[in-house]
N, C-alpha and C. Protein backbone atom coordinates (compact mmCIF):
# COMPACT_ATOMS: atom_id res chain seq x y z
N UNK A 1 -20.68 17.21 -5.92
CA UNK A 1 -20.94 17.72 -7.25
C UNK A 1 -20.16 16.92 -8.29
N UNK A 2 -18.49 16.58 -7.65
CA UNK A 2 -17.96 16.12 -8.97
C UNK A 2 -18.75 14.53 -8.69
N UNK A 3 -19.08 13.79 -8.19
CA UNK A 3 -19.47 12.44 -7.80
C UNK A 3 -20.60 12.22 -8.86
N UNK A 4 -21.13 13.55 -8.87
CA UNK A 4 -23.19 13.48 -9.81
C UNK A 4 -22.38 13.83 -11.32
N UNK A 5 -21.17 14.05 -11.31
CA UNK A 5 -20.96 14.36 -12.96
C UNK A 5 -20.56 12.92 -13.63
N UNK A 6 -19.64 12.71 -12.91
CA UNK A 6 -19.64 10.94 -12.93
C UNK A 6 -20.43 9.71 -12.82
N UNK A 7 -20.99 10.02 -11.62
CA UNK A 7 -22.17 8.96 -11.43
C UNK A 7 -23.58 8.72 -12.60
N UNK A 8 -24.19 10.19 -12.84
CA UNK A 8 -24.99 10.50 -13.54
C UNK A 8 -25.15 9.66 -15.30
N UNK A 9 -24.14 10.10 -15.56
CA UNK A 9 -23.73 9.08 -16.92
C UNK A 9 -23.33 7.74 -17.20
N UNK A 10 -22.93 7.30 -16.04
CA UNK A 10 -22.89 5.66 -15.48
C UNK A 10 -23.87 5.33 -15.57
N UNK A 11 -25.15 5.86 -14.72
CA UNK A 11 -26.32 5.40 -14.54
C UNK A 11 -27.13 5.05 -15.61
N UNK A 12 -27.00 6.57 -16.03
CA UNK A 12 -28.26 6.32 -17.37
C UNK A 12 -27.53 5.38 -18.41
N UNK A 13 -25.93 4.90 -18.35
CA UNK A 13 -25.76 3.90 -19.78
C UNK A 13 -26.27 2.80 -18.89
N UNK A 14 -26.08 2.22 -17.36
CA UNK A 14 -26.92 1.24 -16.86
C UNK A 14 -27.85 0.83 -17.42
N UNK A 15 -28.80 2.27 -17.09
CA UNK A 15 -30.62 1.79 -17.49
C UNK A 15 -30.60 1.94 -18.76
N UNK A 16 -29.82 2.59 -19.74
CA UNK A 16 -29.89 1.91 -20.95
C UNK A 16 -29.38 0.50 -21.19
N UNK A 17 -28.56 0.34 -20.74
CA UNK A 17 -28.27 -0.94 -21.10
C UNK A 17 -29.40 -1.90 -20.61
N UNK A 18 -29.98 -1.93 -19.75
CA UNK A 18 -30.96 -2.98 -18.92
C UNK A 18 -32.55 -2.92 -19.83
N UNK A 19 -32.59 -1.69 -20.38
CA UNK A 19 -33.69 -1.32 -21.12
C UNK A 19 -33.73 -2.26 -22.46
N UNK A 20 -32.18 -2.22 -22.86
CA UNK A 20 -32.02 -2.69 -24.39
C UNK A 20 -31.33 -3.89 -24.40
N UNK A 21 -32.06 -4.85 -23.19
CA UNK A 21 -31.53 -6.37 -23.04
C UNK A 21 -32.45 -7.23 -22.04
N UNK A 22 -33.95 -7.10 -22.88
CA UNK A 22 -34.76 -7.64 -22.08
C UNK A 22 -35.00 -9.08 -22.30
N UNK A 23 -34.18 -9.29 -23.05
CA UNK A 23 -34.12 -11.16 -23.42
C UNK A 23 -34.24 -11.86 -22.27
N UNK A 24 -34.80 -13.02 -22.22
CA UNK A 24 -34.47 -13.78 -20.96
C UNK A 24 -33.35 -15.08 -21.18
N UNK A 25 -32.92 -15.39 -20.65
CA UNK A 25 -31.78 -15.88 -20.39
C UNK A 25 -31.94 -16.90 -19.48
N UNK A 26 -31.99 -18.73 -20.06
CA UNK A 26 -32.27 -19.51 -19.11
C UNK A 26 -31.11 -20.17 -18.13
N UNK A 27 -30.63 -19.90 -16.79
CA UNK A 27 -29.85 -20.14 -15.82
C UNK A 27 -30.12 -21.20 -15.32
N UNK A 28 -29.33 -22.26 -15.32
CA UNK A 28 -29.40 -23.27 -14.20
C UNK A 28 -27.74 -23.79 -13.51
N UNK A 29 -28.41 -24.14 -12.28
CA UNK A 29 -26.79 -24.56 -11.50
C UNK A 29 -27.05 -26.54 -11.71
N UNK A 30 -25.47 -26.35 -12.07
CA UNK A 30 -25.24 -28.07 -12.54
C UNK A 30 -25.45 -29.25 -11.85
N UNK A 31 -25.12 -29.32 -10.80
CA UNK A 31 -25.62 -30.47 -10.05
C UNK A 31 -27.07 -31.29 -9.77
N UNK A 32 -27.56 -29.86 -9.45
CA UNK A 32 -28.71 -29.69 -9.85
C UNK A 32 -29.73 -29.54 -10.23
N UNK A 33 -31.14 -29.28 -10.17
CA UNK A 33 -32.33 -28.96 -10.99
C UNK A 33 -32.34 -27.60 -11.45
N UNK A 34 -31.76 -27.17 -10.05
CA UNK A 34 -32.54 -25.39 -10.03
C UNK A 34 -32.17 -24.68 -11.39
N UNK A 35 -33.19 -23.85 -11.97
CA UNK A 35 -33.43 -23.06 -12.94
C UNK A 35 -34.10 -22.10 -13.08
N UNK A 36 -33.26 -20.84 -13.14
CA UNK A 36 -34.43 -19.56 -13.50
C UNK A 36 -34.20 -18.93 -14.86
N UNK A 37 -35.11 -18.60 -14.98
CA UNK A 37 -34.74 -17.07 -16.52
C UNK A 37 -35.31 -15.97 -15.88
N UNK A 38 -34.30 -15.32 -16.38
CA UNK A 38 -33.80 -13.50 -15.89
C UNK A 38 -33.75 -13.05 -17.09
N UNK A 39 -34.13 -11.69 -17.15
CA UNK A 39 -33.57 -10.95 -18.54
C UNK A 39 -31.73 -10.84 -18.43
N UNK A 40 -31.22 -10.84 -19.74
CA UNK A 40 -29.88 -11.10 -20.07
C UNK A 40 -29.32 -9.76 -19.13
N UNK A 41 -29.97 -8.65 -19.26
CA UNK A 41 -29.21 -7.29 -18.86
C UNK A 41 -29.32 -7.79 -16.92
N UNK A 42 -29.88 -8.20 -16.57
CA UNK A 42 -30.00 -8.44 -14.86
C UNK A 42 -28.73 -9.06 -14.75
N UNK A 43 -28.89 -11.01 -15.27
CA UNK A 43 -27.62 -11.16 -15.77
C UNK A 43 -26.21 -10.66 -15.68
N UNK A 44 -26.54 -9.80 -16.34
CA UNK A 44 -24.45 -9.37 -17.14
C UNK A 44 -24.62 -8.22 -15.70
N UNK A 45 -25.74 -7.72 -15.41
CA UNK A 45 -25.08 -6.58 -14.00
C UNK A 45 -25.05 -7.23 -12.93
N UNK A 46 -25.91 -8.41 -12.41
CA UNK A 46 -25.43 -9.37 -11.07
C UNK A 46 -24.08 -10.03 -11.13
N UNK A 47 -23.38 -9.93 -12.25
CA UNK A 47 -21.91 -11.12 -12.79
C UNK A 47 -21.42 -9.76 -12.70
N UNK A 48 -21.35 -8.64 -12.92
CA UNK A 48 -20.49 -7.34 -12.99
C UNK A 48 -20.37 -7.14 -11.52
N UNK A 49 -21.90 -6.97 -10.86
CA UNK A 49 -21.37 -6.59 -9.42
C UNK A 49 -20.77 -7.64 -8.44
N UNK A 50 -20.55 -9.21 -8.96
CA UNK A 50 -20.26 -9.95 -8.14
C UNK A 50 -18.84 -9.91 -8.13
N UNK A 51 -18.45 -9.79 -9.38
CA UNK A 51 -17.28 -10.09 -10.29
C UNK A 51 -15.95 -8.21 -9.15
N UNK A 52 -17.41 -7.19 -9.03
CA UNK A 52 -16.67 -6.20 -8.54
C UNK A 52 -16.44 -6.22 -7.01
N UNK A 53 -17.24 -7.00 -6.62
CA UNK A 53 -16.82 -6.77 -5.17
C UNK A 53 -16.30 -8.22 -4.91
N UNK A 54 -15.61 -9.22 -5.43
CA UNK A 54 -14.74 -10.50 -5.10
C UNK A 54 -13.30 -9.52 -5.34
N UNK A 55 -13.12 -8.86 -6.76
CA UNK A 55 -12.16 -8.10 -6.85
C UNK A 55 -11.77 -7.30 -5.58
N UNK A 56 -12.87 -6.22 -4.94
CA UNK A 56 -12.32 -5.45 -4.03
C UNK A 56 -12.35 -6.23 -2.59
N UNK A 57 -12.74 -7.37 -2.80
CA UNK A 57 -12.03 -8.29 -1.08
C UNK A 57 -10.91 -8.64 -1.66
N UNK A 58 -10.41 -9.48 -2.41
CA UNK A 58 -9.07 -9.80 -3.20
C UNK A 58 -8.64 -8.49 -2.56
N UNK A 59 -8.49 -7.09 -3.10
CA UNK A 59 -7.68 -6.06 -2.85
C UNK A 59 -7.51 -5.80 -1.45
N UNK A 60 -8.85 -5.94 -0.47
CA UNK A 60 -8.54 -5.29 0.25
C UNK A 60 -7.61 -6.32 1.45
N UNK A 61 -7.96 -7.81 0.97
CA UNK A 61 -6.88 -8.63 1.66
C UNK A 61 -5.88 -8.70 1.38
N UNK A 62 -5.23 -8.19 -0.01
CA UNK A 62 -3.75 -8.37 -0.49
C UNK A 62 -3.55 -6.56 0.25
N UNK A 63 -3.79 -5.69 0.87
CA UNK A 63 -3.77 -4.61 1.46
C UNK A 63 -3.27 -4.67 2.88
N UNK A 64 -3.76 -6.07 3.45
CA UNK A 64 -4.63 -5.42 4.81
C UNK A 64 -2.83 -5.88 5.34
N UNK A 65 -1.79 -6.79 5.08
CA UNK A 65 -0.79 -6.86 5.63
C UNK A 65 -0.31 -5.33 5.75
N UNK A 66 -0.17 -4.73 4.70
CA UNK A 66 0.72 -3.67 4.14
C UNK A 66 0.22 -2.78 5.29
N UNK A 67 -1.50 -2.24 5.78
CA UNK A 67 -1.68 -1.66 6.46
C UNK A 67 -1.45 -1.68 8.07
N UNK A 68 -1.59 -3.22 8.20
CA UNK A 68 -1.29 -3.79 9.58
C UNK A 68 0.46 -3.37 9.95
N UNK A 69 1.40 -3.63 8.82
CA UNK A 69 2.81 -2.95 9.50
C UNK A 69 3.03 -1.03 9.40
N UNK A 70 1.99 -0.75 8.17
CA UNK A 70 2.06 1.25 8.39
C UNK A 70 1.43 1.39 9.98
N UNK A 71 1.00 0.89 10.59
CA UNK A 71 0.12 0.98 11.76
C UNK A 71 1.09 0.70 12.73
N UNK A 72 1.60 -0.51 12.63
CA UNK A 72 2.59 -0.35 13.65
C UNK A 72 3.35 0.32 13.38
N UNK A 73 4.49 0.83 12.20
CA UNK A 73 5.47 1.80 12.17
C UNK A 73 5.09 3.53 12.55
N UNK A 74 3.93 3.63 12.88
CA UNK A 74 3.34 4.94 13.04
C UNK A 74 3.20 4.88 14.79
N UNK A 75 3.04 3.71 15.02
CA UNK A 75 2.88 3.84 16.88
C UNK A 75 4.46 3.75 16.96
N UNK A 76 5.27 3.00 16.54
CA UNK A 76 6.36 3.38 16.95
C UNK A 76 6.86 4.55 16.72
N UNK A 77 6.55 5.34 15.50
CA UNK A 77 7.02 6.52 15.33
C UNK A 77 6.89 7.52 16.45
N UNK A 78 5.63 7.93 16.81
CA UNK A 78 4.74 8.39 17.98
C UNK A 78 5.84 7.76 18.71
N UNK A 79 5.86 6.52 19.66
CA UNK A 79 6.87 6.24 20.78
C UNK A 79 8.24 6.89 21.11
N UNK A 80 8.74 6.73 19.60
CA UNK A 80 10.37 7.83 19.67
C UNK A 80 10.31 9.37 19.62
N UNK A 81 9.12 9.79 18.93
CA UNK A 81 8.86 10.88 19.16
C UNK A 81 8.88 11.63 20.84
N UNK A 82 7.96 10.79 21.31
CA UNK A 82 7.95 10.87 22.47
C UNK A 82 9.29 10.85 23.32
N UNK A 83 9.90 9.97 23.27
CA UNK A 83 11.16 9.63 23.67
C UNK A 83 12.08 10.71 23.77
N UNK A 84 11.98 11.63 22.40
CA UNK A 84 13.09 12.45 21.86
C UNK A 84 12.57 13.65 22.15
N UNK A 85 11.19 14.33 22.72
CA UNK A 85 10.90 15.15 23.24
C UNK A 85 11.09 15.11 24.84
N UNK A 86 11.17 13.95 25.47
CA UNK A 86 11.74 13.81 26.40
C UNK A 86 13.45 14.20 27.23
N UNK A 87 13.91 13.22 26.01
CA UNK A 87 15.65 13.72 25.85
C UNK A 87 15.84 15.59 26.03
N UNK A 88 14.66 16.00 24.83
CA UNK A 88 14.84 17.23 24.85
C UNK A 88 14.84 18.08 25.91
N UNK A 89 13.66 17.85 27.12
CA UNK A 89 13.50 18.40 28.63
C UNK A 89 14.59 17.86 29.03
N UNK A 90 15.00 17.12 28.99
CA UNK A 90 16.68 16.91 29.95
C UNK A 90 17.33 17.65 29.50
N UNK A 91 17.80 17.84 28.45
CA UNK A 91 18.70 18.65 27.98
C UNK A 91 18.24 19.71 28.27
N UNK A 92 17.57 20.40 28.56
CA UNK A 92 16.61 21.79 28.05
C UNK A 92 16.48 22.19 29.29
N UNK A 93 16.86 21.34 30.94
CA UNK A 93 16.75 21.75 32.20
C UNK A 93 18.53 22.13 32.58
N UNK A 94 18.43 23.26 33.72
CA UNK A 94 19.56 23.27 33.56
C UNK A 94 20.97 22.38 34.91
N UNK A 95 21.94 22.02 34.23
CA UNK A 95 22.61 21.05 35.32
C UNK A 95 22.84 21.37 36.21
N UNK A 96 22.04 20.53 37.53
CA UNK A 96 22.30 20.44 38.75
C UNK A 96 23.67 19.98 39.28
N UNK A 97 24.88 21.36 40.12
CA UNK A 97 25.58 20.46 40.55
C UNK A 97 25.22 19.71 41.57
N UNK A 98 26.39 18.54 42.05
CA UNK A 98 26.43 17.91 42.79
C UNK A 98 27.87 18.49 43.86
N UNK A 99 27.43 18.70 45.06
CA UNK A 99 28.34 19.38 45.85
C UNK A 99 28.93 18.26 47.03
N UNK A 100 30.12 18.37 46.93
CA UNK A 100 31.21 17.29 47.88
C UNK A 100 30.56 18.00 49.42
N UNK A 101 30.00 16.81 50.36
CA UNK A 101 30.38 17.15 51.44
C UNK A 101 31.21 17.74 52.20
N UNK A 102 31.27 18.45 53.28
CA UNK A 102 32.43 19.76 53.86
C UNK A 102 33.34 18.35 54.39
N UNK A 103 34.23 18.63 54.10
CA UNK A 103 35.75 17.67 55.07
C UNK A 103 35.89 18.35 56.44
């Protein structure tokens, strides 16, 4: 529900915007020949969404160290945990003596 209150008004300034930018816009890459025209609004939203997801690999590789050591500090956590619930059954059984053979 909260996603459609947000999303909803994104959208429609989208398709307004795409509505009220039907110019075409002549593209070509430099080396070469190739050339298309697109309307300007296709344009500015293919450079928005390219522009948004180079950003979120950028992020999620300047991330992925940070996550790779929470990952290990969490299996080790788990390991001592373990460890120290262990300690605890020793302690927690009660001491066996040890009896001297009869002389």
């Amino acid at each position: 529900m909260f996603r459609a209150l947000i999303f909803a008004p994104l959208l429609f300034i989208l398709i307004l915007f795409a509505l009220s930018n039907p110019q075409p816009v002549h593209l070509g890459l430099w080396p070469t020949d190739v050339t298309v025209d697109i309307p300007l609004s296709i344009t500015v939203l293919i450079s928005m969404a390219v522009a948004f997801v180079l950003g979120a690999v950028l992020l999620w590789l300047s991330v992925l160290g940070t996550r790779l050591r929470a990952r290990k500090a969490e299996s080790q956590v788990r390991q001592l945990e373990a460890q120290v619930a262990e300690l605890k059954q020793r302690l927690a059984r009660p001491a066996q003596t040890v009896l001297a053979p009869p002389a």
